[in-house]
C-alpha atoms as a PDB file:
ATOM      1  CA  UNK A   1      19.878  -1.546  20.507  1.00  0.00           C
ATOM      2  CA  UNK A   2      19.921  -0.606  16.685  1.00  0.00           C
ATOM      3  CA  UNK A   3      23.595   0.284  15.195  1.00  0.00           C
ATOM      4  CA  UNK A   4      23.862   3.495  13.545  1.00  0.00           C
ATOM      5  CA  UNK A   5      23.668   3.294   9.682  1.00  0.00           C
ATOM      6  CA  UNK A   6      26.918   3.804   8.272  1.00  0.00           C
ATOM      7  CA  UNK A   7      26.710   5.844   5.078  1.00  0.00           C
ATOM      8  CA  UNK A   8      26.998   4.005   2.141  1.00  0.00           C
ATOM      9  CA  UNK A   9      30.036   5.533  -0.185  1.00  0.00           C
ATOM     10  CA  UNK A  10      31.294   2.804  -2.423  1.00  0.00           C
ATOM     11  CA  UNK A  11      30.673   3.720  -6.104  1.00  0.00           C
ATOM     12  CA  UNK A  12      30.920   0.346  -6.799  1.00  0.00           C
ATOM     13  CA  UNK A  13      27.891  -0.415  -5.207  1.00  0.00           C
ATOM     14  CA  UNK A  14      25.865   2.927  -6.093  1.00  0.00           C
ATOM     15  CA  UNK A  15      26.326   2.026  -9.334  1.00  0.00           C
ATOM     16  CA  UNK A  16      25.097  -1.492  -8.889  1.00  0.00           C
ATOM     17  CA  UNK A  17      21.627  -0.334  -6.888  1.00  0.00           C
ATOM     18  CA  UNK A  18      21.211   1.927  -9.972  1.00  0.00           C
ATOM     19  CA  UNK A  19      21.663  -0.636 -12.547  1.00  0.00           C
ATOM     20  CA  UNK A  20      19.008  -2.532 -10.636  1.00  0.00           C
ATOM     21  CA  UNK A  21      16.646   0.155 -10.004  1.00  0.00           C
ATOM     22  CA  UNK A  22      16.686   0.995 -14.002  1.00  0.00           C
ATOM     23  CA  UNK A  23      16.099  -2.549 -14.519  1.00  0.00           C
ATOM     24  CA  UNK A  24      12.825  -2.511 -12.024  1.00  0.00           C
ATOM     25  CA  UNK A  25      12.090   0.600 -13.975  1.00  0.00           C
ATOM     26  CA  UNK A  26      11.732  -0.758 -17.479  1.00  0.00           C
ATOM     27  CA  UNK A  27       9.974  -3.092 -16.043  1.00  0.00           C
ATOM     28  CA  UNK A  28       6.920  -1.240 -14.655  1.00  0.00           C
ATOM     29  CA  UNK A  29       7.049   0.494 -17.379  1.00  0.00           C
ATOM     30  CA  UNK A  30       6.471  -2.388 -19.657  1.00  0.00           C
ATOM     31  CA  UNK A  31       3.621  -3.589 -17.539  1.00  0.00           C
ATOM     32  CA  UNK A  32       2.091  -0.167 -17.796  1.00  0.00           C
ATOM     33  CA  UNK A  33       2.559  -0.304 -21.311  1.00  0.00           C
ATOM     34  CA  UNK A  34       0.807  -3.782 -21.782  1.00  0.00           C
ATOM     35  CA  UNK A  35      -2.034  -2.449 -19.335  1.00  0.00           C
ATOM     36  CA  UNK A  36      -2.763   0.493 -21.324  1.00  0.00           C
ATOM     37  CA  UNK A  37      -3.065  -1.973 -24.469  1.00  0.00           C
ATOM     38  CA  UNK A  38      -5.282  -3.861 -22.794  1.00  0.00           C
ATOM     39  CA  UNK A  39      -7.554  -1.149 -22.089  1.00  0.00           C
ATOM     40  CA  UNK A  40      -7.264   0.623 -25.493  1.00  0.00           C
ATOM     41  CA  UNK A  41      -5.327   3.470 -24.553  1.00  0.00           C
ATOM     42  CA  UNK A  42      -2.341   4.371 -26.119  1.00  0.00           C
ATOM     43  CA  UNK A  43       0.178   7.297 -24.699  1.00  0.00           C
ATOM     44  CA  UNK A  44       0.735   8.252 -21.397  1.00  0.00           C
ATOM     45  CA  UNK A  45      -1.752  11.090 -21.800  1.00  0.00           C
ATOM     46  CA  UNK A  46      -4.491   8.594 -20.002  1.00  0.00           C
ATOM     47  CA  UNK A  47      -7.505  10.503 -18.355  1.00  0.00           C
ATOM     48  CA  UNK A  48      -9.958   9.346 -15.840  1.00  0.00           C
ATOM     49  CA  UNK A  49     -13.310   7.822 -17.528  1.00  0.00           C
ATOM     50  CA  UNK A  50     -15.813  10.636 -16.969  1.00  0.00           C
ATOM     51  CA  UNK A  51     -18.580   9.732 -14.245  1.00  0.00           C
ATOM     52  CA  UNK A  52     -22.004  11.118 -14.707  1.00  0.00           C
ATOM     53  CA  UNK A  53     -23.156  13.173 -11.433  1.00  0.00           C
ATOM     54  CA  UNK A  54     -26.261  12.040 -10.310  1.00  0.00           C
ATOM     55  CA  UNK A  55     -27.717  14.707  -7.853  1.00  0.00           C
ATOM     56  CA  UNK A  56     -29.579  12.915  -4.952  1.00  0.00           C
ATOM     57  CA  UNK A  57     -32.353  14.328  -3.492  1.00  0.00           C
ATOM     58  CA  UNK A  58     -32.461  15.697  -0.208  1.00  0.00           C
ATOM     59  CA  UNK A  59     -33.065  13.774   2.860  1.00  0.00           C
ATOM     60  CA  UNK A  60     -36.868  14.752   4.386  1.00  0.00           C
ATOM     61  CA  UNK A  61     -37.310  15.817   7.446  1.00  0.00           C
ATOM     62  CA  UNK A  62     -38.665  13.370   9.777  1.00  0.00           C
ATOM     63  CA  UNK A  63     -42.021  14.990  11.874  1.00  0.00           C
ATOM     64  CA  UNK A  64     -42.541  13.452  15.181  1.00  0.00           C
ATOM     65  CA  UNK A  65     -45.120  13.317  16.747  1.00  0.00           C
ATOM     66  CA  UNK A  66     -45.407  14.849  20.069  1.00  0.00           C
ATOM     67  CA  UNK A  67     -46.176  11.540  22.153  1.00  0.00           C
ATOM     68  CA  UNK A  68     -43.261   9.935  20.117  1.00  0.00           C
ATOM     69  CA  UNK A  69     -40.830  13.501  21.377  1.00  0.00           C
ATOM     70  CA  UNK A  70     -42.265  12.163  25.020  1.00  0.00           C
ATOM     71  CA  UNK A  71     -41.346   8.022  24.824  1.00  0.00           C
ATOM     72  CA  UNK A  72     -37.889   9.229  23.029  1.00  0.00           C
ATOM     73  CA  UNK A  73     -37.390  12.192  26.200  1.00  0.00           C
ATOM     74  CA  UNK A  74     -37.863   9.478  28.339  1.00  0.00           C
ATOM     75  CA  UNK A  75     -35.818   7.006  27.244  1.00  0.00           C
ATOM     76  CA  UNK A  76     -33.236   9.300  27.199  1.00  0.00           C
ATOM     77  CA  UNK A  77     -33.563  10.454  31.270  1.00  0.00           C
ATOM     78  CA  UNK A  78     -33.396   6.836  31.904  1.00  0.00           C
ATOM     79  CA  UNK A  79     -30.700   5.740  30.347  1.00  0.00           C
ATOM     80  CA  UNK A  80     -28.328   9.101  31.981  1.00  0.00           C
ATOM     81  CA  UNK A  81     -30.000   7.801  35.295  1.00  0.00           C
ATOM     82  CA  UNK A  82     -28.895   4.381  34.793  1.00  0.00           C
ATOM     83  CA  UNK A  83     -25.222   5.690  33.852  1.00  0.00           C
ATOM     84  CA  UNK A  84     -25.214   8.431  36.836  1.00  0.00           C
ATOM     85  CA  UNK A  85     -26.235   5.794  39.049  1.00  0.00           C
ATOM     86  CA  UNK A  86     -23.186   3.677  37.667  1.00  0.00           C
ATOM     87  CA  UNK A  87     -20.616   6.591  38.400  1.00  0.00           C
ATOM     88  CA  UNK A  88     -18.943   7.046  42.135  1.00  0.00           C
ATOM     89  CA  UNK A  89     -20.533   9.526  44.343  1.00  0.00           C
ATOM     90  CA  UNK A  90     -17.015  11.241  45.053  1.00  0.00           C
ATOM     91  CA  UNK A  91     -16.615  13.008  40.841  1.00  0.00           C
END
């Protein structure tokens, strides 16, 4: 059974946890600095590179032929025959 979290109220320790978490801080930040270098950018007024939009065309319509409508139809009845013929009489 999990114990119940006990708030944490020591200053002591606040204080510690944000000493540490400025620490981690200047610390990302310095990578994101050395990132942006490497990339050219300077600032942290970095945009997204702009991506051309290429429009695609339209999918065509496929035209069946009318014998091809008939094997597909009946593919189709046998396969729900096969699965009705699977399921119990009583549903």
């Amino acid at each position: 059974m999990p114990r119940p979290r006990k708030a944490i109220q020591d200053p002591t320790f606040l204080t510690a946890a944000l000493e540490g978490l400025e620490l981690q801080k200047q610390r990302i930040e310095e990578q994101i600095r050395q990132v942006r270098a490497m990339l050219g950018k300077k600032g942290p007024a970095v945009s997204a590179p702009v991506v051309p939009v290429v429009e695609e065309k339209p999918a065509r319509k496929r035209n069946l032929s009318e014998a091809a409508r008939r094997r597909i139809a009946a593919a189709q009845k046998k396969r729900w025959a096969a699965f009705r013929k699977e399921q119990p009489q009583g549903e």
